[in-house]
PDB file of N, CA and C in Angstrom:
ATOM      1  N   UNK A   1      31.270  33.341  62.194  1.00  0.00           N
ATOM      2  CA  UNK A   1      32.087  32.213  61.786  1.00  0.00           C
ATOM      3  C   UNK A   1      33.526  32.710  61.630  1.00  0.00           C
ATOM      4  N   UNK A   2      34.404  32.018  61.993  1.00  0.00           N
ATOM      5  CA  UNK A   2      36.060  32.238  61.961  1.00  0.00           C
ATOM      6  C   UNK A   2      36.463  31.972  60.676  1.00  0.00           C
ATOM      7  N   UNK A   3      37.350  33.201  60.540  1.00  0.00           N
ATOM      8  CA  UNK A   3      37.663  32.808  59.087  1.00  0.00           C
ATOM      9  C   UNK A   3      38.294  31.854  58.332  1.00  0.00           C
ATOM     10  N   UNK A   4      39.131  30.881  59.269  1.00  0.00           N
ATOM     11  CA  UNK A   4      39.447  29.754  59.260  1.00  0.00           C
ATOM     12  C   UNK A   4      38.690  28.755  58.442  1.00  0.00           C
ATOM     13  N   UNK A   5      37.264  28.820  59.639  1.00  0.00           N
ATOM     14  CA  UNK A   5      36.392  27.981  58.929  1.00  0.00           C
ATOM     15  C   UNK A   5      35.394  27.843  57.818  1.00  0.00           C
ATOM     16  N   UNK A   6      35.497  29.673  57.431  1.00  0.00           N
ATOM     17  CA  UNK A   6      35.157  29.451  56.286  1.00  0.00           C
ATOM     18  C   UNK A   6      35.937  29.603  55.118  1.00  0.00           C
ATOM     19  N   UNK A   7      37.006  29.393  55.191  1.00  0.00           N
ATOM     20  CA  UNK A   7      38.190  29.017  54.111  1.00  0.00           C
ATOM     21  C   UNK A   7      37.462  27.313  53.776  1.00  0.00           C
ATOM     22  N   UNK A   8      37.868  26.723  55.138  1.00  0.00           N
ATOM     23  CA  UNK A   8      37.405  25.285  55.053  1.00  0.00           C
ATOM     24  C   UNK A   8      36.123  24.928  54.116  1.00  0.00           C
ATOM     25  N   UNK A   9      34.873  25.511  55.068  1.00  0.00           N
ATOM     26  CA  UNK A   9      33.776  25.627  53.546  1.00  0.00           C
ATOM     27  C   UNK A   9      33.728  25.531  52.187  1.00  0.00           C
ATOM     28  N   UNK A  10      34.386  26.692  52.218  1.00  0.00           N
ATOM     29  CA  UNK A  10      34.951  27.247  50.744  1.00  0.00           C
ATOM     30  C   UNK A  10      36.126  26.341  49.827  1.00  0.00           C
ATOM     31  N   UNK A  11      36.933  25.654  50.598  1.00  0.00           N
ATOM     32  CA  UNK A  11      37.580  24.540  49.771  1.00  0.00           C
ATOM     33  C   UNK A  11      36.933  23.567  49.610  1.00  0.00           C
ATOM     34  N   UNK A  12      36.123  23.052  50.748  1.00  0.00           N
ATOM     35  CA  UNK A  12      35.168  21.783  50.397  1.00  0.00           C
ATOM     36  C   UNK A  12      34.003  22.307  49.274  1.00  0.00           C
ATOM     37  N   UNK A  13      33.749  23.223  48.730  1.00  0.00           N
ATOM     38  CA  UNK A  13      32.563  23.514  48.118  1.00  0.00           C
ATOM     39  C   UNK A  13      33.554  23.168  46.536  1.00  0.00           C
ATOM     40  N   UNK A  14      34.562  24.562  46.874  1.00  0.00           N
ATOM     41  CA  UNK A  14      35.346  24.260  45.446  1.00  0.00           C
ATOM     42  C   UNK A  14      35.794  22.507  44.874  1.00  0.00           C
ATOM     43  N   UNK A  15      36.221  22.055  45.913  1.00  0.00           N
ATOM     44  CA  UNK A  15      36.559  20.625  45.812  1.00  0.00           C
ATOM     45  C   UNK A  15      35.173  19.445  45.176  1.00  0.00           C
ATOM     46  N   UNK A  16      34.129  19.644  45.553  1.00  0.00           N
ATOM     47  CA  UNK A  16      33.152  18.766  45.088  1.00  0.00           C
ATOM     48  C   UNK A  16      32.070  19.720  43.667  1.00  0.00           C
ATOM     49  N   UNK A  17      33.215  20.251  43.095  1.00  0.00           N
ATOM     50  CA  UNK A  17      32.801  21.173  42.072  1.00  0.00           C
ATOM     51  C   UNK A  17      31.859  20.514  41.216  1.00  0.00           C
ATOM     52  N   UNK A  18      32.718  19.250  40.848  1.00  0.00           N
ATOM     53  CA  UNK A  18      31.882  18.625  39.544  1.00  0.00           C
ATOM     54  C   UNK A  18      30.247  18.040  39.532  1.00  0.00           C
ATOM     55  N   UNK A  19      29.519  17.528  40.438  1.00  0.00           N
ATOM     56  CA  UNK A  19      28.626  17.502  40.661  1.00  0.00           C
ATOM     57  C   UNK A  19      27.288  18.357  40.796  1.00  0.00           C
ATOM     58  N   UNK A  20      27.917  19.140  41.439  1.00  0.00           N
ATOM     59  CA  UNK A  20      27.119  20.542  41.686  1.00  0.00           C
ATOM     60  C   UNK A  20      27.125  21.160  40.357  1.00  0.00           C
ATOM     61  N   UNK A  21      28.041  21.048  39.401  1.00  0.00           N
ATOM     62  CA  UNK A  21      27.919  21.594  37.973  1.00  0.00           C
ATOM     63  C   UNK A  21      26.717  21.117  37.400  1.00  0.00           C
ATOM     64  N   UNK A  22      26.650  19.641  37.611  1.00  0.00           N
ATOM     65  CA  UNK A  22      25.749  18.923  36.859  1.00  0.00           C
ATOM     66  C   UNK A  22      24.474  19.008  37.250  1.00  0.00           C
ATOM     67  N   UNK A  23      24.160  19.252  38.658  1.00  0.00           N
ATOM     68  CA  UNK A  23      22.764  19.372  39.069  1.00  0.00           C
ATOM     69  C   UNK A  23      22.311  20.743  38.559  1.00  0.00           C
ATOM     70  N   UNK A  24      23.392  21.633  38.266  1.00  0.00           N
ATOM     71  CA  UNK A  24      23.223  23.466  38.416  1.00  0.00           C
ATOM     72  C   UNK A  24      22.757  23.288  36.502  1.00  0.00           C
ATOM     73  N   UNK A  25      23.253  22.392  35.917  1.00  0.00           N
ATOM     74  CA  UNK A  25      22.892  22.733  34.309  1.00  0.00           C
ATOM     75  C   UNK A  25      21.420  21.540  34.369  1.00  0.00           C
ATOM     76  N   UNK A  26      21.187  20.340  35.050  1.00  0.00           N
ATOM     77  CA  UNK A  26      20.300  20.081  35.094  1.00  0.00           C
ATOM     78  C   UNK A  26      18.762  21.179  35.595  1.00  0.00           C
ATOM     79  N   UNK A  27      19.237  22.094  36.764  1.00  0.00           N
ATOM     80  CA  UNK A  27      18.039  23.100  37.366  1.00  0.00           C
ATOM     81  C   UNK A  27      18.044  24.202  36.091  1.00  0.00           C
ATOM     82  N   UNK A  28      19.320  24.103  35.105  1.00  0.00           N
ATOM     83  CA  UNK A  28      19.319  25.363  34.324  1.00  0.00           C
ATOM     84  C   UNK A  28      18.317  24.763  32.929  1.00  0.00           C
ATOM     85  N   UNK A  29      18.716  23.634  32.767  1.00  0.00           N
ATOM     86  CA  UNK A  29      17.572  22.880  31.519  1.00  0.00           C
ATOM     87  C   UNK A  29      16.051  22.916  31.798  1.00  0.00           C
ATOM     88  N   UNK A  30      15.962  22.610  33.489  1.00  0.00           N
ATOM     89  CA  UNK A  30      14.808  22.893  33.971  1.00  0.00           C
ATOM     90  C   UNK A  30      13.722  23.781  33.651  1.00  0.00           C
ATOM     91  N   UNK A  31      14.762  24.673  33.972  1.00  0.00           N
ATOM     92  CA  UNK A  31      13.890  26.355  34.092  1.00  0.00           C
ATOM     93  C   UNK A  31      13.726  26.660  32.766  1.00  0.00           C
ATOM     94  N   UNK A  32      14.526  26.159  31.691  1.00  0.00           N
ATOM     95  CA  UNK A  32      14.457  26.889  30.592  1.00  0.00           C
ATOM     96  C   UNK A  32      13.463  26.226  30.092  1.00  0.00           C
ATOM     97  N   UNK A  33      13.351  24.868  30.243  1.00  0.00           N
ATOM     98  CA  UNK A  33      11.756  24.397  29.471  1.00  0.00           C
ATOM     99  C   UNK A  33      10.841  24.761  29.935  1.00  0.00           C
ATOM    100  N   UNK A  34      10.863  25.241  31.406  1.00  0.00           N
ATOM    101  CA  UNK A  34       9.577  25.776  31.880  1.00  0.00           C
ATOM    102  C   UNK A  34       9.165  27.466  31.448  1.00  0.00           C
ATOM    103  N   UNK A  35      10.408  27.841  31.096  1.00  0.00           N
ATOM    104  CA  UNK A  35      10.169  29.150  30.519  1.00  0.00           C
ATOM    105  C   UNK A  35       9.285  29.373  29.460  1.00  0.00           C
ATOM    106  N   UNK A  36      10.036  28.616  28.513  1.00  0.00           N
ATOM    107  CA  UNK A  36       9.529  27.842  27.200  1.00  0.00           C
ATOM    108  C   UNK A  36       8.172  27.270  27.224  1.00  0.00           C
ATOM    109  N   UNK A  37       7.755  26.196  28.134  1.00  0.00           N
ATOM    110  CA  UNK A  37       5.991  26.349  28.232  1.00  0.00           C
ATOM    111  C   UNK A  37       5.019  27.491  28.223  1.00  0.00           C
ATOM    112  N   UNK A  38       5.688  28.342  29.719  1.00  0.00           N
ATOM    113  CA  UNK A  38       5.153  29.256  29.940  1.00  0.00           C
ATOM    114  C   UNK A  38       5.201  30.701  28.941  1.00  0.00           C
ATOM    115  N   UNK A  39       6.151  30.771  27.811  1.00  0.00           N
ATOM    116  CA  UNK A  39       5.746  31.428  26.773  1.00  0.00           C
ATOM    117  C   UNK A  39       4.981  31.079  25.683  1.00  0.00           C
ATOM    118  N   UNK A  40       4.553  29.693  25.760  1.00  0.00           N
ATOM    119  CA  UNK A  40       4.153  29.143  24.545  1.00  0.00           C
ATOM    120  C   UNK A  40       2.439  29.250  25.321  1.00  0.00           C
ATOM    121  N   UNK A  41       2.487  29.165  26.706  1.00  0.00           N
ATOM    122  CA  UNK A  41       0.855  29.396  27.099  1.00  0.00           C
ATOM    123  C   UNK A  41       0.974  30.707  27.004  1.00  0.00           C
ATOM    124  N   UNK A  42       1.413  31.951  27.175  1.00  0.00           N
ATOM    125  CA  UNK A  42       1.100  33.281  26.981  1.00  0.00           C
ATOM    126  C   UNK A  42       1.229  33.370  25.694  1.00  0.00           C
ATOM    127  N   UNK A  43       1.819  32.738  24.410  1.00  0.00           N
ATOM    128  CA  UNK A  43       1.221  33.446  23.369  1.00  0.00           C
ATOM    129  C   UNK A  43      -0.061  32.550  23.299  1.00  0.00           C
ATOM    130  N   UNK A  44      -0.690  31.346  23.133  1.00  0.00           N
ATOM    131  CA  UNK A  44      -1.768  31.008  23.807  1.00  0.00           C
ATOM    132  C   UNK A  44      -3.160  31.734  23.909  1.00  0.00           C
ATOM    133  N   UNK A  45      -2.704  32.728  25.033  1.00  0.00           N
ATOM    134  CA  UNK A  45      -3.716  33.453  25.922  1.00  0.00           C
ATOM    135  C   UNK A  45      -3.664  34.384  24.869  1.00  0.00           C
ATOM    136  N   UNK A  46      -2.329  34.903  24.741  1.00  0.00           N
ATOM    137  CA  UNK A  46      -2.700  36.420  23.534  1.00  0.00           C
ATOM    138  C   UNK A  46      -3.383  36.181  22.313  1.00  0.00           C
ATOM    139  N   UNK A  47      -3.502  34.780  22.123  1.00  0.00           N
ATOM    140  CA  UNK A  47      -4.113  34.741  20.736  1.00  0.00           C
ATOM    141  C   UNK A  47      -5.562  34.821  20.959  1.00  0.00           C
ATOM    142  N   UNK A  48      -5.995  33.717  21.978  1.00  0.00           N
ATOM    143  CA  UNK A  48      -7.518  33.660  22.455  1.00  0.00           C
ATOM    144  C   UNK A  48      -8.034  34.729  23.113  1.00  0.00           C
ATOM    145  N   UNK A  49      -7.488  35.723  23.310  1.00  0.00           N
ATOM    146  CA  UNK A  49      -7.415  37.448  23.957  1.00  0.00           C
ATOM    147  C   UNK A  49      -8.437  37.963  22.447  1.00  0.00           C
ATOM    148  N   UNK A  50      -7.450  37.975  21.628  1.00  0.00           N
ATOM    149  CA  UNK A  50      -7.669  38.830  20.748  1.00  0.00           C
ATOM    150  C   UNK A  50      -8.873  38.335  20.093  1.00  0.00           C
ATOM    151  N   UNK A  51      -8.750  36.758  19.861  1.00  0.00           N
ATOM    152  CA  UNK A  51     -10.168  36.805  18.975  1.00  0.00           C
ATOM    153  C   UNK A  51     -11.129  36.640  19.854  1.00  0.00           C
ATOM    154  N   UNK A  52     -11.667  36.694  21.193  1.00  0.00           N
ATOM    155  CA  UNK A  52     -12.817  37.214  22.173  1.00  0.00           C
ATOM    156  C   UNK A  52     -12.409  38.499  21.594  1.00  0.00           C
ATOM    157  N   UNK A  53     -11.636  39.437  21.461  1.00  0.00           N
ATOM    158  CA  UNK A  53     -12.035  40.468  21.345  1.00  0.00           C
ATOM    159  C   UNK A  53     -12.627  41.072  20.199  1.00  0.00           C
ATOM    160  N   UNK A  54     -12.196  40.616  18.852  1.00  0.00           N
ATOM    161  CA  UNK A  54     -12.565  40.675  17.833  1.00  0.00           C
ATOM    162  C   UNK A  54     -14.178  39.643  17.537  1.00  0.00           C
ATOM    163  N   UNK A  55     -14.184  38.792  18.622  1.00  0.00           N
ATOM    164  CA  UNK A  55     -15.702  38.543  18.316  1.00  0.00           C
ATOM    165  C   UNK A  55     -16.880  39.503  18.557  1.00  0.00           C
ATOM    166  N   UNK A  56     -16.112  40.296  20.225  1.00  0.00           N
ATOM    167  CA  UNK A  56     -16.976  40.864  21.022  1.00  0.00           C
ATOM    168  C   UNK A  56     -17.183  42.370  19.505  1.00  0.00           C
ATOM    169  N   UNK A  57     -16.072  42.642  19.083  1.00  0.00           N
ATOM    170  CA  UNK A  57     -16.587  43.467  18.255  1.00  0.00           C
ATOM    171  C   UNK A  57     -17.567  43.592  16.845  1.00  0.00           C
ATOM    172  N   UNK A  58     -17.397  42.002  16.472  1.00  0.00           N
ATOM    173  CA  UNK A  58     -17.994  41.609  15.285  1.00  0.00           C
ATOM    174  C   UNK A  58     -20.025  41.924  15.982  1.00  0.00           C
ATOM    175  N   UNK A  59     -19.842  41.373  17.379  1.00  0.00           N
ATOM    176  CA  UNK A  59     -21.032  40.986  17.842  1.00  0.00           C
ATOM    177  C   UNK A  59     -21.533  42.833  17.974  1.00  0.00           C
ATOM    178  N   UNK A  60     -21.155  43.172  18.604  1.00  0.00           N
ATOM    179  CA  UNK A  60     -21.271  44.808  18.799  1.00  0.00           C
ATOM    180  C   UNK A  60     -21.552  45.646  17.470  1.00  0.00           C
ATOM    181  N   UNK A  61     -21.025  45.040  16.271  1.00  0.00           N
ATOM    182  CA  UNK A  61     -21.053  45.639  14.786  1.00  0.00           C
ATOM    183  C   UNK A  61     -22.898  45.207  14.535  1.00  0.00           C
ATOM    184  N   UNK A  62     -23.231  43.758  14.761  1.00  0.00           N
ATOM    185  CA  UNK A  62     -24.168  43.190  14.025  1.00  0.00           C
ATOM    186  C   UNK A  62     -25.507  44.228  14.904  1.00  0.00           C
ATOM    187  N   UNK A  63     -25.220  43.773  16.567  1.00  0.00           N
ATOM    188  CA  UNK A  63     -26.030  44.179  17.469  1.00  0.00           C
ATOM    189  C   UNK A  63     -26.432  45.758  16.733  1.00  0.00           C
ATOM    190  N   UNK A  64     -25.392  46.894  16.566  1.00  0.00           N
ATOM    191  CA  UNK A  64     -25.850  48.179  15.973  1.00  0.00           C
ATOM    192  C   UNK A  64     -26.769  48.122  14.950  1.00  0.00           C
ATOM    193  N   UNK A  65     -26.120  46.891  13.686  1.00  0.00           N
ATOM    194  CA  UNK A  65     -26.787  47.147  12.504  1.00  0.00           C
ATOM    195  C   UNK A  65     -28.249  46.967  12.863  1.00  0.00           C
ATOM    196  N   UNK A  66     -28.811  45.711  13.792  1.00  0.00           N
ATOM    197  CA  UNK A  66     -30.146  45.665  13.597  1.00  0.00           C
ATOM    198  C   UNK A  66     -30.724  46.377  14.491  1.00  0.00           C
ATOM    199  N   UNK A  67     -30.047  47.248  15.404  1.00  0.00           N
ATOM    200  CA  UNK A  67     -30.975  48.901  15.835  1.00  0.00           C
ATOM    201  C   UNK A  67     -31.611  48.180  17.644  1.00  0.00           C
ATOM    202  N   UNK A  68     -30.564  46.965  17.884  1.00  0.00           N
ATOM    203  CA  UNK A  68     -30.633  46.483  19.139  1.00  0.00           C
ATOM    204  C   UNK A  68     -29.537  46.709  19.974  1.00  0.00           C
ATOM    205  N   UNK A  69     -30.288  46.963  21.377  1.00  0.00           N
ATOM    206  CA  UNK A  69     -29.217  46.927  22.148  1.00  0.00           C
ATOM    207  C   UNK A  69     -28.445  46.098  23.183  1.00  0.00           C
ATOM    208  N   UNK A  70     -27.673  46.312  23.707  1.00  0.00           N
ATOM    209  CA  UNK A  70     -26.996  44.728  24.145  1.00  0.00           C
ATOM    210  C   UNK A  70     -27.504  44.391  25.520  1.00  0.00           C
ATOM    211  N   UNK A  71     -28.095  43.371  25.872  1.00  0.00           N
ATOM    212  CA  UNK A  71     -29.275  43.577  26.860  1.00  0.00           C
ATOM    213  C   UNK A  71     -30.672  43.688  26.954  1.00  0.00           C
ATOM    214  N   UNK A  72     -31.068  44.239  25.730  1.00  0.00           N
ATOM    215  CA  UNK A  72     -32.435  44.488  25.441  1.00  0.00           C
ATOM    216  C   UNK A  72     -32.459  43.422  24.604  1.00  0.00           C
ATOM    217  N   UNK A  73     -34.294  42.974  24.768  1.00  0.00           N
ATOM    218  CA  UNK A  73     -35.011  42.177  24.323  1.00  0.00           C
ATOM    219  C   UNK A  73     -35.648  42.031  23.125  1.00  0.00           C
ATOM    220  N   UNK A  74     -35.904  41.249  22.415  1.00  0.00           N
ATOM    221  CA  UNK A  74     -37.103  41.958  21.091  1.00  0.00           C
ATOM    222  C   UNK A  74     -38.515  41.530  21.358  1.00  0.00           C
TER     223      UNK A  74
END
């Protein structure tokens, strides 16, 4: 491209500034609520993480006490 014409570009871009502002803070509100979901489902997951894990251990505590094993039958 001649550099001519992309001066031209480049003034028409600068020139229809104001719009493009508004769509660019609209895609920026966007993303940020979606950020914002998507941290509010990962703490979410980290919470339901932990207590499967803390069940799996409660279950593993009881399973020892009564001298069974996990898998085996009575």
């Amino acid at each position: 491209m001649a550099p001519s014409a992309r001066r031209g570009r480049v003034g028409r871009l600068a020139r229809s500034g104001g719009r493009g502002k508004d769509r660019d803070q609209a895609e920026i509100e966007r993303l940020r609520k979606r950020a914002e979901r998507a941290e509010a489902e990962l703490e979410r997951t980290r919470a339901a993480l932990d207590l499967v894990g803390k069940a799996h251990a409660l279950l593993e505590t009881l399973s020892e006490s009564t001298g069974t094993r996990p898998g085996s039958k009575k």
